[in-house]
C-alpha atoms as a PDB file:
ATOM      1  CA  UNK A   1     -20.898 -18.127 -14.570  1.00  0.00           C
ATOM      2  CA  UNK A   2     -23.832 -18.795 -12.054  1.00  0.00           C
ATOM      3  CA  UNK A   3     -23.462 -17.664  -8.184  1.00  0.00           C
ATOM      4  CA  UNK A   4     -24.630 -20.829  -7.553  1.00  0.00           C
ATOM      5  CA  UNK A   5     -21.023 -22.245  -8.143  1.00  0.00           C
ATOM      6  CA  UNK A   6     -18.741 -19.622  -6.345  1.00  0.00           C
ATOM      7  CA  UNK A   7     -20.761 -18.355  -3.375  1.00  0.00           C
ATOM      8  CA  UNK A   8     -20.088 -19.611   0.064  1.00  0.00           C
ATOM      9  CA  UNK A   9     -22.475 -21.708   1.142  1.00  0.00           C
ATOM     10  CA  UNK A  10     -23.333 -22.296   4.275  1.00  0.00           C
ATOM     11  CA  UNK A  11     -23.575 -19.081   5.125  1.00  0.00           C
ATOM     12  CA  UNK A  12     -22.770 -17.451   9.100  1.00  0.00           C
ATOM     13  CA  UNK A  13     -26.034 -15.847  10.643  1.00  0.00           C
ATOM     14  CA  UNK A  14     -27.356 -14.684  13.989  1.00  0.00           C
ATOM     15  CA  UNK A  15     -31.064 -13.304  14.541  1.00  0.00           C
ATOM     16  CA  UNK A  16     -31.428  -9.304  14.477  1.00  0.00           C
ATOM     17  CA  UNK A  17     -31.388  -9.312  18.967  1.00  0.00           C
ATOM     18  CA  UNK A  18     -27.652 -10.616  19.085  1.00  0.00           C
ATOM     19  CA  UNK A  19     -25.242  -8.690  20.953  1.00  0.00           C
ATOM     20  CA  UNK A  20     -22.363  -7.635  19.255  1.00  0.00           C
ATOM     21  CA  UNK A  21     -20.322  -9.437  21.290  1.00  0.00           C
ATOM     22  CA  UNK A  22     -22.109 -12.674  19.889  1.00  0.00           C
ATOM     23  CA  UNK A  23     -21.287 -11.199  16.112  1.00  0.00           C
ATOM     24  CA  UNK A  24     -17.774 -10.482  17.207  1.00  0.00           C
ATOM     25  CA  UNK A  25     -17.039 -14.212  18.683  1.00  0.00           C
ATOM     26  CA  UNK A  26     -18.680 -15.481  15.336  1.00  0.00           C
ATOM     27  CA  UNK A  27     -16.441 -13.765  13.304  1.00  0.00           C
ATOM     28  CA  UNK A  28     -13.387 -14.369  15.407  1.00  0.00           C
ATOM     29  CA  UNK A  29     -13.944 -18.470  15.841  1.00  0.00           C
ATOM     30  CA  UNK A  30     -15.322 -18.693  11.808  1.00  0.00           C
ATOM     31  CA  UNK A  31     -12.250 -16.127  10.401  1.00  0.00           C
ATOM     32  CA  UNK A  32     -14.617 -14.071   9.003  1.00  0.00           C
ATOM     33  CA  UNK A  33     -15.314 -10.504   8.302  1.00  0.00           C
ATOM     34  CA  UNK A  34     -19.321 -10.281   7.876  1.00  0.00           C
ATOM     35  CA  UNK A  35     -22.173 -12.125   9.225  1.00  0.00           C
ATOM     36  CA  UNK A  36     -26.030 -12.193   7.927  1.00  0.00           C
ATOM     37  CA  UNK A  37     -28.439 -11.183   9.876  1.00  0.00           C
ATOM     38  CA  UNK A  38     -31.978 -12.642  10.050  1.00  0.00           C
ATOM     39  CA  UNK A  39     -35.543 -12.034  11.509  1.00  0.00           C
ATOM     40  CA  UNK A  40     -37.896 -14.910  11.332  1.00  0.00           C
ATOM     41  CA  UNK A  41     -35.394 -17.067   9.323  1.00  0.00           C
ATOM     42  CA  UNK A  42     -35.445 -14.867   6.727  1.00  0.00           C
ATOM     43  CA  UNK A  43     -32.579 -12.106   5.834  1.00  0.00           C
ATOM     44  CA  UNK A  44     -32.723  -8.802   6.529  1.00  0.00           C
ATOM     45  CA  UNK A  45     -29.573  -7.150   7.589  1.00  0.00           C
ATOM     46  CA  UNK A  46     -25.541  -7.452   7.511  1.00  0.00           C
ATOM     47  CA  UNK A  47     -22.908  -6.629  10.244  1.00  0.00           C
ATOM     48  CA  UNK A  48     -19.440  -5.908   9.025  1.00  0.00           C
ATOM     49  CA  UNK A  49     -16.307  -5.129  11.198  1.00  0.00           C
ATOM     50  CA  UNK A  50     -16.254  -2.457   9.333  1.00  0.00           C
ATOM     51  CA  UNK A  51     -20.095  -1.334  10.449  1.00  0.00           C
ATOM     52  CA  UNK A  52     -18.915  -2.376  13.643  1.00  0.00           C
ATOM     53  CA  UNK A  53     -16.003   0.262  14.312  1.00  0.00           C
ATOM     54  CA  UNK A  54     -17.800   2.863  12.302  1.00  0.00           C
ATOM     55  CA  UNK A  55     -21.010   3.062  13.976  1.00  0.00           C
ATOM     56  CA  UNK A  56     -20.064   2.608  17.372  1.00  0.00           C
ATOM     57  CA  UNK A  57     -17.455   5.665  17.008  1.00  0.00           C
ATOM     58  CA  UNK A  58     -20.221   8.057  15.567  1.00  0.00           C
ATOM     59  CA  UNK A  59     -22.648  10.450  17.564  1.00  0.00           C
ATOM     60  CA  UNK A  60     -23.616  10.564  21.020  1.00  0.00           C
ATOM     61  CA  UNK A  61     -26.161   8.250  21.695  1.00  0.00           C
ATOM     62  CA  UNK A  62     -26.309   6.500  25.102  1.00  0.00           C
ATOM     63  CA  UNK A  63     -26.581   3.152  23.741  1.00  0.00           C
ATOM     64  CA  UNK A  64     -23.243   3.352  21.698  1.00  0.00           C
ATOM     65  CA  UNK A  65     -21.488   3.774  25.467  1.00  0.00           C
ATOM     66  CA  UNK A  66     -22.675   0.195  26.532  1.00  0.00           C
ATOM     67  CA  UNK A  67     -20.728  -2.782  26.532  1.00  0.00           C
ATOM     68  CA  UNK A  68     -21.065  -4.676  23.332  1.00  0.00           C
ATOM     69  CA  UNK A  69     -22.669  -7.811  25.273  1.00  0.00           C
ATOM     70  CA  UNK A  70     -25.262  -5.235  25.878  1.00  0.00           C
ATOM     71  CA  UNK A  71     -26.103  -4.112  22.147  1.00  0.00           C
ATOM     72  CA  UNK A  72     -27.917  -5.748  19.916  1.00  0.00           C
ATOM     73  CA  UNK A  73     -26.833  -6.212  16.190  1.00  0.00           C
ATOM     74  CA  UNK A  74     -29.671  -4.768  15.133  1.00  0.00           C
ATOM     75  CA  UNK A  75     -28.288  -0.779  16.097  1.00  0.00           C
ATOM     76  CA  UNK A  76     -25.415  -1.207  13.646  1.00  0.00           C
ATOM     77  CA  UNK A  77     -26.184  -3.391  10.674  1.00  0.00           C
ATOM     78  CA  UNK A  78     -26.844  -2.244   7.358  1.00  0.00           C
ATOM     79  CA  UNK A  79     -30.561  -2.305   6.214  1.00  0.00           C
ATOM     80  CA  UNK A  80     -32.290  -2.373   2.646  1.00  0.00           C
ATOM     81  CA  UNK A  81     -29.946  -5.700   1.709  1.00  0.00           C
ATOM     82  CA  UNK A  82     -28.911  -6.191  -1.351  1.00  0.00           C
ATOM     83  CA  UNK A  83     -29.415 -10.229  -2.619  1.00  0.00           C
ATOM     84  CA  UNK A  84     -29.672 -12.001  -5.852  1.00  0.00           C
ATOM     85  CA  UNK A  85     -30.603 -15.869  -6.735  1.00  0.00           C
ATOM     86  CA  UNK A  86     -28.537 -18.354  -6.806  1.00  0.00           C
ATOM     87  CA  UNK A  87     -29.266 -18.932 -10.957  1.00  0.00           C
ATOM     88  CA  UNK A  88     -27.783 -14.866 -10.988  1.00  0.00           C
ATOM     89  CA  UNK A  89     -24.642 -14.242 -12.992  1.00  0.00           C
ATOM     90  CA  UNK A  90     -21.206 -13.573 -11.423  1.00  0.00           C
ATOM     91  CA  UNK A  91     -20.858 -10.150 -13.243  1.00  0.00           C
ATOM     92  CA  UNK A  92     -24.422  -9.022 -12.346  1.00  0.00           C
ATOM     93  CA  UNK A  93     -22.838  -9.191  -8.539  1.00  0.00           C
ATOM     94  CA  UNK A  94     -19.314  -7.686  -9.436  1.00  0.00           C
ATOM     95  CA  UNK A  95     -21.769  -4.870 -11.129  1.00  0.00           C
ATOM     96  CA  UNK A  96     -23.957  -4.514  -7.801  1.00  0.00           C
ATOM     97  CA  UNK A  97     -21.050  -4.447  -6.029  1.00  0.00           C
ATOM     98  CA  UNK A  98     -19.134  -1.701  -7.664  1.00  0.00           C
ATOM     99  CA  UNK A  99     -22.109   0.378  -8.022  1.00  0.00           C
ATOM    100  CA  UNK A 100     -23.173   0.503  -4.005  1.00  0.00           C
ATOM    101  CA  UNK A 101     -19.521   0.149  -2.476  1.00  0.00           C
ATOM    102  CA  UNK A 102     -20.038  -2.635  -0.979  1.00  0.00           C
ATOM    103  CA  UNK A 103     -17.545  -6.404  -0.673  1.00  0.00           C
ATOM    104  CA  UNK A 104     -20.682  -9.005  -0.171  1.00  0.00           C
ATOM    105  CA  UNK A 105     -24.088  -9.921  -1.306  1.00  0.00           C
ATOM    106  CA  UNK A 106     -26.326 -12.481   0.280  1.00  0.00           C
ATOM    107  CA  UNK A 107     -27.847 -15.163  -2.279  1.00  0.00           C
ATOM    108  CA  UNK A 108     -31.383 -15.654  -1.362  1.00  0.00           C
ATOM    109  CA  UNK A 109     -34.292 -18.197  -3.387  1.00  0.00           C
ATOM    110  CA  UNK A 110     -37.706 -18.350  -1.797  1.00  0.00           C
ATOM    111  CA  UNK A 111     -37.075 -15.911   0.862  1.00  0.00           C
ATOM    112  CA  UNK A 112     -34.222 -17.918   2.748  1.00  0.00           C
ATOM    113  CA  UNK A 113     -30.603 -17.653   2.569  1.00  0.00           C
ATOM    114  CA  UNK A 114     -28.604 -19.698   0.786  1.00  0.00           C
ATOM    115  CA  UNK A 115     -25.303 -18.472   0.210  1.00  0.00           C
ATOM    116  CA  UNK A 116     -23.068 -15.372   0.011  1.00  0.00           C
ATOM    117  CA  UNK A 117     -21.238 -14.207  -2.958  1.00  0.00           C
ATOM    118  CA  UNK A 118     -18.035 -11.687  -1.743  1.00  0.00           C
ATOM    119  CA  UNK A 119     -15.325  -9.773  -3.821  1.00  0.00           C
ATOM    120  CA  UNK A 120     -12.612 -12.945  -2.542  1.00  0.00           C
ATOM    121  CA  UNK A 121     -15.584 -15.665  -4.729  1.00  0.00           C
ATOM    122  CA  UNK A 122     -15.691 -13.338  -7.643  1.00  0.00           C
ATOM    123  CA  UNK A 123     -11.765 -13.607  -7.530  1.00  0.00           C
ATOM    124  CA  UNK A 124     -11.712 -16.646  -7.826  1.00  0.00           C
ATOM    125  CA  UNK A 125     -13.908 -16.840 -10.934  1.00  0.00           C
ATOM    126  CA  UNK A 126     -12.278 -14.155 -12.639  1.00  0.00           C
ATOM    127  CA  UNK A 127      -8.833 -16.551 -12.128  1.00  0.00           C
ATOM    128  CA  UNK A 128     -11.196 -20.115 -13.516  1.00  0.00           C
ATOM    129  CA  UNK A 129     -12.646 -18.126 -16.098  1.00  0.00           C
ATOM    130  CA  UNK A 130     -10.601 -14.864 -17.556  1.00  0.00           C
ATOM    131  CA  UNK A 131      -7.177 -16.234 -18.656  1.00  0.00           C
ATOM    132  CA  UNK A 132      -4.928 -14.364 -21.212  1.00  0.00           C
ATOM    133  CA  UNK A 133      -8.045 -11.854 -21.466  1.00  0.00           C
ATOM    134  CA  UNK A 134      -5.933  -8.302 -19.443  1.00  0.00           C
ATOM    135  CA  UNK A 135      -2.287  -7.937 -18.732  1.00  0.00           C
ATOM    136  CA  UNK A 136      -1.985  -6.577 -15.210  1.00  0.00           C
ATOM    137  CA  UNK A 137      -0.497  -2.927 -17.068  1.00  0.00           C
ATOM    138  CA  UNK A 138      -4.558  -3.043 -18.256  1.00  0.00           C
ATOM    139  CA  UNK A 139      -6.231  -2.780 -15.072  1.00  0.00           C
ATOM    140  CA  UNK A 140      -4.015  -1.176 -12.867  1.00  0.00           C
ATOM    141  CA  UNK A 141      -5.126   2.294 -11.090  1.00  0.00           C
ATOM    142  CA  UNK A 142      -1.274   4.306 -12.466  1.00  0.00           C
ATOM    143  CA  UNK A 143      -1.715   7.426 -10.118  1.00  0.00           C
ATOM    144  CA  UNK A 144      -0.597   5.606  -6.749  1.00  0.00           C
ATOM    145  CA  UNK A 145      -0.574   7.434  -3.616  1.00  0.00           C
ATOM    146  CA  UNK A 146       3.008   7.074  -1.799  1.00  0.00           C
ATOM    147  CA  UNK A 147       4.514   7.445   1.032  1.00  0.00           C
ATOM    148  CA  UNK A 148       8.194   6.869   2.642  1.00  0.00           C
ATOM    149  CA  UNK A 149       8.853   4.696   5.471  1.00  0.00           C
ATOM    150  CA  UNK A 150       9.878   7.635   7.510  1.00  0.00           C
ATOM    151  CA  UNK A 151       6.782   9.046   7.529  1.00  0.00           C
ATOM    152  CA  UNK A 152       4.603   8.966  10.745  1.00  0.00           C
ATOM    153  CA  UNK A 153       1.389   6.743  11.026  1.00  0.00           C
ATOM    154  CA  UNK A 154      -0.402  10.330  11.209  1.00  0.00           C
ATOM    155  CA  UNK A 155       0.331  11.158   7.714  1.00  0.00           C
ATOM    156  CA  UNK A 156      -0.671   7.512   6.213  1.00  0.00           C
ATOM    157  CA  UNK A 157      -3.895   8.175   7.816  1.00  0.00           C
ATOM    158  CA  UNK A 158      -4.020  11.769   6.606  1.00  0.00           C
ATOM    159  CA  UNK A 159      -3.482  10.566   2.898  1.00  0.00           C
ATOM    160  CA  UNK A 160      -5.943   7.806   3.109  1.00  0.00           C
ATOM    161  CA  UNK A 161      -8.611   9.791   4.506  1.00  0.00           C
ATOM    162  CA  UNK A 162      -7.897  12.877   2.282  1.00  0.00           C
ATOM    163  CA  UNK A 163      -7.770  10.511  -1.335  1.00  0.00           C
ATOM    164  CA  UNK A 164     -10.550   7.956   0.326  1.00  0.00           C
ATOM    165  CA  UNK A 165      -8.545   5.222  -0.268  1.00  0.00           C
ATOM    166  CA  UNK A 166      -7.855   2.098   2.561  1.00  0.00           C
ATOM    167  CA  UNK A 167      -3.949   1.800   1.358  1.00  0.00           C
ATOM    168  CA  UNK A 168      -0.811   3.629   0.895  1.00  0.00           C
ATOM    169  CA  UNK A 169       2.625   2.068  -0.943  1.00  0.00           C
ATOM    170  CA  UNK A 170       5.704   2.677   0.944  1.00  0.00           C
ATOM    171  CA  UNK A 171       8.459   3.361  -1.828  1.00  0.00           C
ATOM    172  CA  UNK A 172      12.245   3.265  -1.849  1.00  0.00           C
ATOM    173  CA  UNK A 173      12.552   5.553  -4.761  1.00  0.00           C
ATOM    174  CA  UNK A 174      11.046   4.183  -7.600  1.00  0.00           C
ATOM    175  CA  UNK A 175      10.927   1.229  -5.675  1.00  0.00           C
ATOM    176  CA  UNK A 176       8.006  -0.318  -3.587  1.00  0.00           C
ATOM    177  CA  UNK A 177       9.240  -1.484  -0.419  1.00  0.00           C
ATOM    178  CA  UNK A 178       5.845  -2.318   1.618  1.00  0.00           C
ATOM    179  CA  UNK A 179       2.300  -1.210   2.044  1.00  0.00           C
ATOM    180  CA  UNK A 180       0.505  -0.290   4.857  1.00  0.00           C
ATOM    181  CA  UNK A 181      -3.715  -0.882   4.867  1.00  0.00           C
ATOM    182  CA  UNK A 182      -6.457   0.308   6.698  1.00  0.00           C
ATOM    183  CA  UNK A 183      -6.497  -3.474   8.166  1.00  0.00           C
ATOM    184  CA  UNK A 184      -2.689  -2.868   9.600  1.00  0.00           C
ATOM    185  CA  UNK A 185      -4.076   0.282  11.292  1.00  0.00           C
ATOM    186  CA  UNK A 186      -6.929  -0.820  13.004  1.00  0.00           C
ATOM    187  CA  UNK A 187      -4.853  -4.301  14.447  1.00  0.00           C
ATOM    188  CA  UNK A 188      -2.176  -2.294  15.107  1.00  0.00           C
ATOM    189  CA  UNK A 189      -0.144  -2.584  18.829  1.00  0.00           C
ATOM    190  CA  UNK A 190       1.479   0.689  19.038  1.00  0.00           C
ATOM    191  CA  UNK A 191       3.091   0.201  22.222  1.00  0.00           C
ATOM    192  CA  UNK A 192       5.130  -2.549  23.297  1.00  0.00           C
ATOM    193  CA  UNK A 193       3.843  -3.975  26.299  1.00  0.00           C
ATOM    194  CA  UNK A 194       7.618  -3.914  28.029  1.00  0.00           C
ATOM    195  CA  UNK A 195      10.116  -1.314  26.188  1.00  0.00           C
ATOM    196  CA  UNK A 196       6.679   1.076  25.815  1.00  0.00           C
ATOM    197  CA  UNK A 197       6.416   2.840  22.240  1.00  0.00           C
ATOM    198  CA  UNK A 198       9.417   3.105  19.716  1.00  0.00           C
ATOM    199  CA  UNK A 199      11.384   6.070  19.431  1.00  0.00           C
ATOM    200  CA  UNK A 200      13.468   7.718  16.928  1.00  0.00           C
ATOM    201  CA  UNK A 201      16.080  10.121  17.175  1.00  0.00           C
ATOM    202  CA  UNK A 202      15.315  13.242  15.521  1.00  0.00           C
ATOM    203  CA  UNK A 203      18.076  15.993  14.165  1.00  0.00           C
ATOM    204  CA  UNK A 204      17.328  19.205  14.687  1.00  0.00           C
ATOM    205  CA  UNK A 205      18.649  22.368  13.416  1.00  0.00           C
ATOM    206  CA  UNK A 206      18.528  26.066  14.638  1.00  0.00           C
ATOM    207  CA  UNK A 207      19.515  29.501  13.272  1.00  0.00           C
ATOM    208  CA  UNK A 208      20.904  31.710  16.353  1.00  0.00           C
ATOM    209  CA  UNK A 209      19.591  34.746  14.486  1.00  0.00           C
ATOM    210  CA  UNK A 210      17.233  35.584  11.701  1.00  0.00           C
ATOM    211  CA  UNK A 211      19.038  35.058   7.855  1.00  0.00           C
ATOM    212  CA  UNK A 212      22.032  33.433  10.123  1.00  0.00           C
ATOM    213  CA  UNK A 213      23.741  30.185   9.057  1.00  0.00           C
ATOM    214  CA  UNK A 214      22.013  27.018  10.616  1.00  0.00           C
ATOM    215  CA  UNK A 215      23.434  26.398  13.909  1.00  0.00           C
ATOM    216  CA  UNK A 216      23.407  24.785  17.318  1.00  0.00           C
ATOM    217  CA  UNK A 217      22.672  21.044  15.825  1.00  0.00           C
ATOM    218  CA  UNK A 218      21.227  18.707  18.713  1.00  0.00           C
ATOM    219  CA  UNK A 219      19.131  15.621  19.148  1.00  0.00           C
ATOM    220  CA  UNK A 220      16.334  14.736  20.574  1.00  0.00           C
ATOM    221  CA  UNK A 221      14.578  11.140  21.070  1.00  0.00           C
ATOM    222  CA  UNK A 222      10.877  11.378  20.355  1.00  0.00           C
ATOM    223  CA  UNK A 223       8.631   8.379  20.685  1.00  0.00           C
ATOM    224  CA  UNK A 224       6.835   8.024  17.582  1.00  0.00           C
ATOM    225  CA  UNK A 225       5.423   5.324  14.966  1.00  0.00           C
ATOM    226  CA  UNK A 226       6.666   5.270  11.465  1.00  0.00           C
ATOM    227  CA  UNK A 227       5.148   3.796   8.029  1.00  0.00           C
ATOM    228  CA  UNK A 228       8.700   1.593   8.227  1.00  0.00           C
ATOM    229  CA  UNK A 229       7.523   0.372  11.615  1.00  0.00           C
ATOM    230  CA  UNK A 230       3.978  -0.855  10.882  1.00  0.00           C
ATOM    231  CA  UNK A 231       4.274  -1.728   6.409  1.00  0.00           C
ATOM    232  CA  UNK A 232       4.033  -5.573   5.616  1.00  0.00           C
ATOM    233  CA  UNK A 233       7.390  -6.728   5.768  1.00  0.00           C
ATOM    234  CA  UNK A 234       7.081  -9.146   3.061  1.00  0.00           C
ATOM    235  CA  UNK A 235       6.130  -7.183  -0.184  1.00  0.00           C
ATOM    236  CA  UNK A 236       4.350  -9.042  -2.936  1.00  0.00           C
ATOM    237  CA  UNK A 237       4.081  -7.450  -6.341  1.00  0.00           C
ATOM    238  CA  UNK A 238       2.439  -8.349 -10.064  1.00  0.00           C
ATOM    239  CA  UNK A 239       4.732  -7.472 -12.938  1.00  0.00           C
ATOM    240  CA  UNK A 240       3.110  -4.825 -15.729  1.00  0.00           C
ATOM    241  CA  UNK A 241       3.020  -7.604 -18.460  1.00  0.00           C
ATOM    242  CA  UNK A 242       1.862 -10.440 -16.351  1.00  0.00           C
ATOM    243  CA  UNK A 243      -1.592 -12.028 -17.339  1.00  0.00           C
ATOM    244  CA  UNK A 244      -3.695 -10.303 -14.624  1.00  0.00           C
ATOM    245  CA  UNK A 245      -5.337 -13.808 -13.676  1.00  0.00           C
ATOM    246  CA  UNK A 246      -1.912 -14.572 -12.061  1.00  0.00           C
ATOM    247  CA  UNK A 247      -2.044 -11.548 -10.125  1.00  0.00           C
ATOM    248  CA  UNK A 248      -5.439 -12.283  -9.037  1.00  0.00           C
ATOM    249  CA  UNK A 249      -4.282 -16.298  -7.656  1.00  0.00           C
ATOM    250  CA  UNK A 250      -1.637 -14.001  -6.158  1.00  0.00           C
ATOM    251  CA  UNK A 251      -4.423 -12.446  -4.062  1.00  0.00           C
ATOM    252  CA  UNK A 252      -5.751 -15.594  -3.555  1.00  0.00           C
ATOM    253  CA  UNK A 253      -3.079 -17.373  -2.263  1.00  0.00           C
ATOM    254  CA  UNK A 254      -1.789 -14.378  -0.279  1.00  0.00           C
ATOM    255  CA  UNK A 255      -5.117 -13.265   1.365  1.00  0.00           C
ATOM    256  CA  UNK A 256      -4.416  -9.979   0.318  1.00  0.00           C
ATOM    257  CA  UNK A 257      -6.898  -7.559  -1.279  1.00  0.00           C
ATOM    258  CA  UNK A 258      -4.543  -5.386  -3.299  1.00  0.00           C
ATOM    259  CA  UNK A 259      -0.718  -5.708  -5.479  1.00  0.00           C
ATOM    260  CA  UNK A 260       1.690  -3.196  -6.200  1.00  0.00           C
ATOM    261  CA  UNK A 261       2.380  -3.698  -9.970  1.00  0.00           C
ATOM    262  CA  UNK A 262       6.282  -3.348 -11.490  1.00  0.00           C
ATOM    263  CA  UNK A 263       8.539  -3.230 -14.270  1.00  0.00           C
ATOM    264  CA  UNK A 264      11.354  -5.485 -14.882  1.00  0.00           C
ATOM    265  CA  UNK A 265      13.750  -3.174 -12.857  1.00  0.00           C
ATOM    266  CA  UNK A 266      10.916  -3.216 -10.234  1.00  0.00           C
ATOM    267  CA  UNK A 267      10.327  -0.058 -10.291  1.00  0.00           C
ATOM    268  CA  UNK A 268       6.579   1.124  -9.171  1.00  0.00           C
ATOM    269  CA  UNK A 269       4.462   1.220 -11.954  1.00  0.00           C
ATOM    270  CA  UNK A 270       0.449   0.974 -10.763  1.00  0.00           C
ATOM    271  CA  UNK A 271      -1.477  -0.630  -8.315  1.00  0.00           C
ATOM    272  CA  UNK A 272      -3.615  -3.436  -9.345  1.00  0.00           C
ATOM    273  CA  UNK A 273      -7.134  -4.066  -6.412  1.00  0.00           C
ATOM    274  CA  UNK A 274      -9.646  -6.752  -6.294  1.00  0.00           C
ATOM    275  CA  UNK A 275     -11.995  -3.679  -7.244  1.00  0.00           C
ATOM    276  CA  UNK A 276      -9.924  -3.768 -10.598  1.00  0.00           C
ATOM    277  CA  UNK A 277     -10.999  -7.390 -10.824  1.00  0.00           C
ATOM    278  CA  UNK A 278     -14.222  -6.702 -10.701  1.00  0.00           C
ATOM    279  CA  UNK A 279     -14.241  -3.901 -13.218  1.00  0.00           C
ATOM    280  CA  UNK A 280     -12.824  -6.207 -15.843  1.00  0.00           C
ATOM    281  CA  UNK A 281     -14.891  -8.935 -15.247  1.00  0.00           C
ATOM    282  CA  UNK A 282     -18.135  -5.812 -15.302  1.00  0.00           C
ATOM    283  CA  UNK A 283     -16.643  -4.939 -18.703  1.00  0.00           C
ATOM    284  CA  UNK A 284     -15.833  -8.021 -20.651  1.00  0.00           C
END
């Protein structure tokens, strides 16, 4: 499996002294999440929306208070890329790719770009190319971080950040009833723009003295965003002993990055990632 057949080809690129505004519009108008940059014609960075939220939220430095039509691409891409040939294998990429952390590789012969290779290409070989090899049950990560859909937005942020993962499943249960991702977060409208933001009623309970039976019940409305408010509302799951190439068109079709995996009585059993994929197609 050459990256010469699955990378994306041509390939989005602006010159190292675009604004950020110009990398933003190009990602926005091409529905894309990355874009290569180049000096001279000849690559040398990338700018992620991730890159882009990161870095501008870090330190101090006067440039990071401009307006994005005033910084240059330059100030927030990574360096030191990462390419391989177009003649490269597919699992040499997922390999690179699991090793540095990283979703993309440029594909570079004779010093210009040619293509790009990203975790979403390597899906799609792993789906041509790795039928019948793993049942779902094989891959998936079992120790899944939960949450319930009463808890705040605070605390799904809080157990991402503390586990260093980018998505939490909200159970009923044993049973999944949504998921909520890093992505929901950061295109998340907390606040309507007429009834302002959502508020729950809260019970609360006081003792009139200490070691006294709870008393004095009352309510109060607090406004407040929930895991129930913001979690996909259409859950899509892979079954345990489903070939895991099916789960992986699932992604595919879905646009989704990530599938809670279930038993028959649907009842949460792992979660299977596009990171999984990769391992798999690393190992075989």
């Amino acid at each position: 499996m050459k990256l010469e057949k699955y990378m994306q080809s041509p390939v989005i690129a602006a010159e190292s002294d675009a604004t950020l505004e110009r990398i933003r519009n190009l990602m926005i108008k091409n529905d894309i999440s990355r874009v290569v940059i180049l000096e001279q014609g000849k690559p040398v960075g990338i700018v992620t929306q991730k890159d882009m939220a990161r870095r501008l939220g870090e330190g101090r430095a006067p440039w990071r208070r401009r307006p994005i039509d005033k910084v240059a691409c330059s100030r927030v891409m990574t360096k030191g890329l990462i390419t391989l040939p177009p003649d490269a294998e597919v699992k040499e990429a997922a390999k690179l790719m699991i090793e540095k952390g990283i979703s993309s590789i440029p594909v570079v012969e004779n010093d210009s770009l040619v293509g790009i290779i990203t975790t979403t290409d390597i899906l799609r070989a792993y789906v041509e190319n790795m039928e019948g090899m793993y049942k779902t049950s094989e891959l998936m990560t079992r120790d899944v971080i939960t949450a319930n859909r009463n808890h705040t937005l605070a605390h799904i942020v809080e157990l991402m950040v503390e586990n260093g993962i980018s998505r939490v499943v909200i159970t009923d249960g044993a049973e999944p009833v949504g998921i909520v991702t890093a992505t929901d977060l950061s295109l998340l409208e907390l606040e309507d723009p007429v009834l302002g933001i959502k508020a729950k009623r809260v019970l609360y309970v006081r003792k009139p003295e200490q070691g006294g039976r709870p008393k004095y019940r009352y309510i109060k409305t607090l406004p407040f965003v929930t895991a129930g408010d913001v979690m996909s509302s259409e859950l899509i799951t892979a079954n345990e002993n489903e070939d895991s190439a099916k789960a992986a068109q699932r992604m595919l079709d879905h646009h989704i990055s990530s599938l809670p995996v279930v038993n028959d009585a649907f009842e949460l059993q792992g979660i299977v990632t596009k990171r999984d994929i990769l391992k798999a197609m690393v190992e075989r």
